[in-house]
PDB file of N, CA and C in Angstrom:
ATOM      1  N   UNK A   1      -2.369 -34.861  13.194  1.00  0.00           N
ATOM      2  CA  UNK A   1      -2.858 -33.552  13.591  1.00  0.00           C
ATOM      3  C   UNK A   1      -4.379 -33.580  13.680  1.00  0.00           C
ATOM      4  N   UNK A   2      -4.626 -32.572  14.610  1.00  0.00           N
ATOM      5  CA  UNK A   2      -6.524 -32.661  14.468  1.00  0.00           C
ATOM      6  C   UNK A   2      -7.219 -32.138  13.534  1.00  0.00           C
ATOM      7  N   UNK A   3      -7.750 -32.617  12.958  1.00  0.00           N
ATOM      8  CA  UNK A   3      -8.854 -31.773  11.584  1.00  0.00           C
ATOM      9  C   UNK A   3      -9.033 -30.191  11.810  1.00  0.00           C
ATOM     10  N   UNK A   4      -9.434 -29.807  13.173  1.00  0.00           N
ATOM     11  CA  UNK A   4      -9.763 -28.393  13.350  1.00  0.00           C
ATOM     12  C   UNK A   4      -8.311 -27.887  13.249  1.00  0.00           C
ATOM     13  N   UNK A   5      -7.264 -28.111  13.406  1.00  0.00           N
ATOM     14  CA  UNK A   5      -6.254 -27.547  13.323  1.00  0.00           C
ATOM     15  C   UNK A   5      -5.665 -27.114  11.625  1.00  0.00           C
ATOM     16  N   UNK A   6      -5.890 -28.247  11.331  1.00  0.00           N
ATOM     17  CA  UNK A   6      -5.790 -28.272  10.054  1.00  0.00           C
ATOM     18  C   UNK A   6      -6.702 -27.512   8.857  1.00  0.00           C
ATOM     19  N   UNK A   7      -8.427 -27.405   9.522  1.00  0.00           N
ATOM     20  CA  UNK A   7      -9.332 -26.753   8.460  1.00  0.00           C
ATOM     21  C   UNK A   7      -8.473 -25.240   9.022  1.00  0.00           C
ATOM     22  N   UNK A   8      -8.065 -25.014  10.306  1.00  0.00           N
ATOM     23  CA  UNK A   8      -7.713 -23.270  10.777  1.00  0.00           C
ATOM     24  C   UNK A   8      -6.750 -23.034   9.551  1.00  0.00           C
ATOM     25  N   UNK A   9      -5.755 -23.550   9.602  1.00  0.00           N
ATOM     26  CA  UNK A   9      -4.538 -23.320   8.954  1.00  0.00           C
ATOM     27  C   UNK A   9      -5.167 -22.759   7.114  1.00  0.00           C
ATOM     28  N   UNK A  10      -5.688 -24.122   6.626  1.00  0.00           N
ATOM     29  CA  UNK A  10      -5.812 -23.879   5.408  1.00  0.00           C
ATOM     30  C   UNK A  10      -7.112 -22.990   4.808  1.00  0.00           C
ATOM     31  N   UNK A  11      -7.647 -22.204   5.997  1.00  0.00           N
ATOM     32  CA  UNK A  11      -8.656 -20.840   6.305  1.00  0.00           C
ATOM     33  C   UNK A  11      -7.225 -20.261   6.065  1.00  0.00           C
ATOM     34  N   UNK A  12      -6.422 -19.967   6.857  1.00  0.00           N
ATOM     35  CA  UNK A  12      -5.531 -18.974   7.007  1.00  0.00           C
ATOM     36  C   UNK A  12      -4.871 -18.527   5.819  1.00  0.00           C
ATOM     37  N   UNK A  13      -4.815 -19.501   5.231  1.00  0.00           N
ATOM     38  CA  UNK A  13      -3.640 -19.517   3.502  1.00  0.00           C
ATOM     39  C   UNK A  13      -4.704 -19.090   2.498  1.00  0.00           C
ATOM     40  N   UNK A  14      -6.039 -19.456   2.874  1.00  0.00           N
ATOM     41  CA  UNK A  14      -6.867 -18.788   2.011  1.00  0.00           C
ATOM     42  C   UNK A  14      -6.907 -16.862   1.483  1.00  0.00           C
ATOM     43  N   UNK A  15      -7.335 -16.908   3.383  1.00  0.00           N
ATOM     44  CA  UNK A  15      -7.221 -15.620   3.418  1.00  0.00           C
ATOM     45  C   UNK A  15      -5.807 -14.840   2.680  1.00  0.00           C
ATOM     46  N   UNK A  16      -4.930 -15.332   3.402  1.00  0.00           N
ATOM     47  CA  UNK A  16      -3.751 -14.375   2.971  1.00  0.00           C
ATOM     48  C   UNK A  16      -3.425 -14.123   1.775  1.00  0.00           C
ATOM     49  N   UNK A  17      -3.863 -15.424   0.783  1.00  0.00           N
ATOM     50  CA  UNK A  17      -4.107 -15.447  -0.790  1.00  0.00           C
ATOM     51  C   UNK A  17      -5.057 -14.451  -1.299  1.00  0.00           C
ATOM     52  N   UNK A  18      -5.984 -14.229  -0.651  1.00  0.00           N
ATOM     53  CA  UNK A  18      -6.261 -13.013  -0.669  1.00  0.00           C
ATOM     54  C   UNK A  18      -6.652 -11.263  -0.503  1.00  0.00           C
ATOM     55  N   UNK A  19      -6.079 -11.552   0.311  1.00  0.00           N
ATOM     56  CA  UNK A  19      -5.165 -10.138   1.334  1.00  0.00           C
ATOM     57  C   UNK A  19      -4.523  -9.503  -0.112  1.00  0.00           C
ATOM     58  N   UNK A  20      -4.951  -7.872  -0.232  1.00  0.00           N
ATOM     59  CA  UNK A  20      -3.923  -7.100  -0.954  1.00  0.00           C
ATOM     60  C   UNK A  20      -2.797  -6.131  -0.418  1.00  0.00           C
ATOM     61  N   UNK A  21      -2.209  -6.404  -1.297  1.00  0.00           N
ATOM     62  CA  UNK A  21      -0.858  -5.957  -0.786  1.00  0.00           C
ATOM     63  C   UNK A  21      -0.810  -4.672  -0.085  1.00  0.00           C
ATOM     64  N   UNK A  22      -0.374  -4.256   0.962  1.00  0.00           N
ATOM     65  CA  UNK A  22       0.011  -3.077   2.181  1.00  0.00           C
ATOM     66  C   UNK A  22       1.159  -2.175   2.040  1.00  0.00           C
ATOM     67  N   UNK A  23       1.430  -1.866   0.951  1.00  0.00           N
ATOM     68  CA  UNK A  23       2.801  -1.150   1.095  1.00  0.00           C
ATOM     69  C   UNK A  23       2.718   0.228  -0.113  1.00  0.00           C
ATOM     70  N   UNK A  24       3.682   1.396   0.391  1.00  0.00           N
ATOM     71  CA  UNK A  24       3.404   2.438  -0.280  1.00  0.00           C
ATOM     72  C   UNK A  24       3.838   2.471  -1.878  1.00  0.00           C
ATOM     73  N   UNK A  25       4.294   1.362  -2.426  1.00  0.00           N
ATOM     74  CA  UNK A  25       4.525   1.195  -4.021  1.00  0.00           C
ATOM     75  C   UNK A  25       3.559   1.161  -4.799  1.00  0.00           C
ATOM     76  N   UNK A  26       3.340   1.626  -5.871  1.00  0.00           N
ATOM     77  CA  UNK A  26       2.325   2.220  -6.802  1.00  0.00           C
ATOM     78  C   UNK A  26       2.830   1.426  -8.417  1.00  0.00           C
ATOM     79  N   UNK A  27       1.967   0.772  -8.718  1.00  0.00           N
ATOM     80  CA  UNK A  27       2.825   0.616  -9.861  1.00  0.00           C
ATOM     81  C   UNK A  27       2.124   0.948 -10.922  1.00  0.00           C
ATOM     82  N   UNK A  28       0.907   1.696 -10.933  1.00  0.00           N
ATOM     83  CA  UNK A  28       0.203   1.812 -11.845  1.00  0.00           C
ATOM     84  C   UNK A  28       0.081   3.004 -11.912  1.00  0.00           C
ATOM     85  N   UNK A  29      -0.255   3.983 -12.581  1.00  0.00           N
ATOM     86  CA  UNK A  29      -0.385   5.488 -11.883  1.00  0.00           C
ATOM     87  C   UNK A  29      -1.870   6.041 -11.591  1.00  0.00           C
ATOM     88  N   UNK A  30      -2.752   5.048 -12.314  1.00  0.00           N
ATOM     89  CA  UNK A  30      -4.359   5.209 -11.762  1.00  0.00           C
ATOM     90  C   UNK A  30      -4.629   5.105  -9.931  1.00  0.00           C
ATOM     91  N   UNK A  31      -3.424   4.314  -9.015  1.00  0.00           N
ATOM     92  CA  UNK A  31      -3.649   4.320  -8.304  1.00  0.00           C
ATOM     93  C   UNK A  31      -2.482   5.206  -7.033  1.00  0.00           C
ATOM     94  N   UNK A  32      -2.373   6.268  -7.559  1.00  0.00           N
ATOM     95  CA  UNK A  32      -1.487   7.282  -7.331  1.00  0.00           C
ATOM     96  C   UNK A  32      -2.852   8.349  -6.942  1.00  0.00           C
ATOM     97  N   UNK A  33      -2.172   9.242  -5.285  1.00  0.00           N
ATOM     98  CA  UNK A  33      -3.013  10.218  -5.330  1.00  0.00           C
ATOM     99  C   UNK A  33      -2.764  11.294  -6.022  1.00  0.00           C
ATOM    100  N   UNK A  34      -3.656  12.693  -6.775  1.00  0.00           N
ATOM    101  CA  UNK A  34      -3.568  13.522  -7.262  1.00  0.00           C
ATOM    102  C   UNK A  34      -3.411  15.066  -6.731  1.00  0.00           C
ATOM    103  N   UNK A  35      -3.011  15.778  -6.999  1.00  0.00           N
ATOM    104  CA  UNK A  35      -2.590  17.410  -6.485  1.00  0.00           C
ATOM    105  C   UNK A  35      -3.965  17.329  -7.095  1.00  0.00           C
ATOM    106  N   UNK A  36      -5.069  18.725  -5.620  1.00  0.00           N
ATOM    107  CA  UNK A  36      -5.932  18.919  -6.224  1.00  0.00           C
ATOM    108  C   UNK A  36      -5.831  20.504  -5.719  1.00  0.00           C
ATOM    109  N   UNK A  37      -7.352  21.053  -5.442  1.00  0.00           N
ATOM    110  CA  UNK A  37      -6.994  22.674  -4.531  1.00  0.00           C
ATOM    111  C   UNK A  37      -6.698  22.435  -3.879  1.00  0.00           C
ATOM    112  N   UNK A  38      -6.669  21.545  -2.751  1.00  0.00           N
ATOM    113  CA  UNK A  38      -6.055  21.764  -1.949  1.00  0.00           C
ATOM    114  C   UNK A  38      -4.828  21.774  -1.197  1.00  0.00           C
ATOM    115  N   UNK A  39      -4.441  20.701  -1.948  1.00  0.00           N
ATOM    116  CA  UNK A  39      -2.615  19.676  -1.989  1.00  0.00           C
ATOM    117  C   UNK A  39      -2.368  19.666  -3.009  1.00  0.00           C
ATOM    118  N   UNK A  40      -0.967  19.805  -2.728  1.00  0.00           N
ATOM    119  CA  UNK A  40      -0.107  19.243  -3.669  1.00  0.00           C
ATOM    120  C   UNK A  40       0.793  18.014  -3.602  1.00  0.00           C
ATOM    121  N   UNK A  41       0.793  17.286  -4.510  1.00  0.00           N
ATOM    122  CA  UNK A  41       1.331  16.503  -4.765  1.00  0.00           C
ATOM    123  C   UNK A  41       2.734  16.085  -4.756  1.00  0.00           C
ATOM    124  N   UNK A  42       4.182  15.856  -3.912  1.00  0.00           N
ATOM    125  CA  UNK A  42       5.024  15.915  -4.544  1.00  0.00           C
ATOM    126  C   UNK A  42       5.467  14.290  -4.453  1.00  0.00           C
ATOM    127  N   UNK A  43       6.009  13.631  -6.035  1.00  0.00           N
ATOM    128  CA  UNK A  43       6.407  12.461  -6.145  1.00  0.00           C
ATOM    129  C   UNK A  43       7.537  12.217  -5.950  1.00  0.00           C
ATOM    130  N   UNK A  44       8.543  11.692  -5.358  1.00  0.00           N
ATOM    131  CA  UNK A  44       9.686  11.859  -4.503  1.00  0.00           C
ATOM    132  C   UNK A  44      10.468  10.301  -5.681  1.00  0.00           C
ATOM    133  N   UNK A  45      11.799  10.672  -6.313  1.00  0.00           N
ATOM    134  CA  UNK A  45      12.680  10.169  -6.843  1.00  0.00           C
ATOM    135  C   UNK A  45      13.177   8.844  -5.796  1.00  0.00           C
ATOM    136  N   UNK A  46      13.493   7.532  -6.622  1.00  0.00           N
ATOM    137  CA  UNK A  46      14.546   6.822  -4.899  1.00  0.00           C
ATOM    138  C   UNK A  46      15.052   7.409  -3.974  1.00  0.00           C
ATOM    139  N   UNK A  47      16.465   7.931  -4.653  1.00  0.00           N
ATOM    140  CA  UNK A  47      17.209   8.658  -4.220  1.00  0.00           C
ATOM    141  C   UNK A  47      16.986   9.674  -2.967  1.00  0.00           C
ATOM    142  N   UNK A  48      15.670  10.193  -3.051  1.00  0.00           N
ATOM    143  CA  UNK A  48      15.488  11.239  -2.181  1.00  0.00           C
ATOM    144  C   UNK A  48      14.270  10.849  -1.045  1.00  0.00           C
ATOM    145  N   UNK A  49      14.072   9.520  -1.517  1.00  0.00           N
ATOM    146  CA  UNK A  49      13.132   9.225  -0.295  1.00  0.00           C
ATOM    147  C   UNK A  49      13.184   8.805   0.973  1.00  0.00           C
ATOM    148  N   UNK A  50      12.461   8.911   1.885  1.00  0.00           N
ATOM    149  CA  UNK A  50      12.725   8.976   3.246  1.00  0.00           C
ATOM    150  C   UNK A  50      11.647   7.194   3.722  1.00  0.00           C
ATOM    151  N   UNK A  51      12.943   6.603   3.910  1.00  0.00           N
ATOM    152  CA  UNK A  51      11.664   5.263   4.144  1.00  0.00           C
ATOM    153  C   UNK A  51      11.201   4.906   3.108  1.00  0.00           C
ATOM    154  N   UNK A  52       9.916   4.160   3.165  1.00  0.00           N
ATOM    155  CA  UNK A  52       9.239   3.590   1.859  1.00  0.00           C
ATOM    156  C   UNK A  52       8.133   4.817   1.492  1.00  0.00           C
ATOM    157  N   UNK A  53       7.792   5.839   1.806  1.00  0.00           N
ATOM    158  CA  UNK A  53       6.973   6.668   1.610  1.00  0.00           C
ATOM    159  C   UNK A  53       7.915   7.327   0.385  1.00  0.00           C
ATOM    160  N   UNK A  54       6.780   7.465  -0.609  1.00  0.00           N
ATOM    161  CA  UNK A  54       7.125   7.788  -2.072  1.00  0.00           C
ATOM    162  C   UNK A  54       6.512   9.105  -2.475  1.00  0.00           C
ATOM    163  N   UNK A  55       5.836   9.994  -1.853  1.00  0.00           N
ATOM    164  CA  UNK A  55       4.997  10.877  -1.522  1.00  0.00           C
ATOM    165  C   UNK A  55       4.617  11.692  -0.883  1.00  0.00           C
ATOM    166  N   UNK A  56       4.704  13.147  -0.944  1.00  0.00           N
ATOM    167  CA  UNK A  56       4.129  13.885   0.414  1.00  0.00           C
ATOM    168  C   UNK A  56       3.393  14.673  -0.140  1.00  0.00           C
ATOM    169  N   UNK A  57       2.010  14.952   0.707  1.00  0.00           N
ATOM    170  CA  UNK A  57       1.165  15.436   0.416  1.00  0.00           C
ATOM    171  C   UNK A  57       1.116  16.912   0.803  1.00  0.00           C
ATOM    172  N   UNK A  58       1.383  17.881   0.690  1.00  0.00           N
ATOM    173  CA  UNK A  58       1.456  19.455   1.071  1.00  0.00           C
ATOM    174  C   UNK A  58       0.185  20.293   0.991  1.00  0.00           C
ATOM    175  N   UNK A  59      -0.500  20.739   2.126  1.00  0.00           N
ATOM    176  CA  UNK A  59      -1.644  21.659   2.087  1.00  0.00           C
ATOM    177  C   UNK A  59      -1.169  22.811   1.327  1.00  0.00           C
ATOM    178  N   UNK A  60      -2.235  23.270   0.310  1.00  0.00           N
ATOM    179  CA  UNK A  60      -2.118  24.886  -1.004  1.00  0.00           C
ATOM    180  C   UNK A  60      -3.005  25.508   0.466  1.00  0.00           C
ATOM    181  N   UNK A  61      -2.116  27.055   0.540  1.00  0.00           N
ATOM    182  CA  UNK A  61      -3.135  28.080   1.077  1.00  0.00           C
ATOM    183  C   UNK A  61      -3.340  29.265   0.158  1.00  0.00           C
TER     184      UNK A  61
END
């Protein structure tokens, strides 16, 4: 194989090693959004969720 092919690749595995994760799971709750004035918060059970979205955010009037 050619060297440049090879330095691309193992750039690539770098990166992705450190790429953070993209998906709506929360496992911590510091990184959970909060109901404030303006929204509310609702945290949605398995059972009742729609897709991977774990969350809906509702405008307070």
């Amino acid at each position: 194989m050619k060297p440049s092919i090879l330095i691309l690749m193992a750039l690539a595995f770098v990166l992705s090693g450190c790429a953070t994760r993209n998906d709506n799971g929360c496992d911590n709750v510091t990184c959970r959004p909060l109901s404030d004035s303006h929204h509310l918060t609702i945290w949605w059970p398995n059972d009742m969720r729609n897709g991977v979205q774990d969350y809906t955010q509702m405008p307070v009037r």
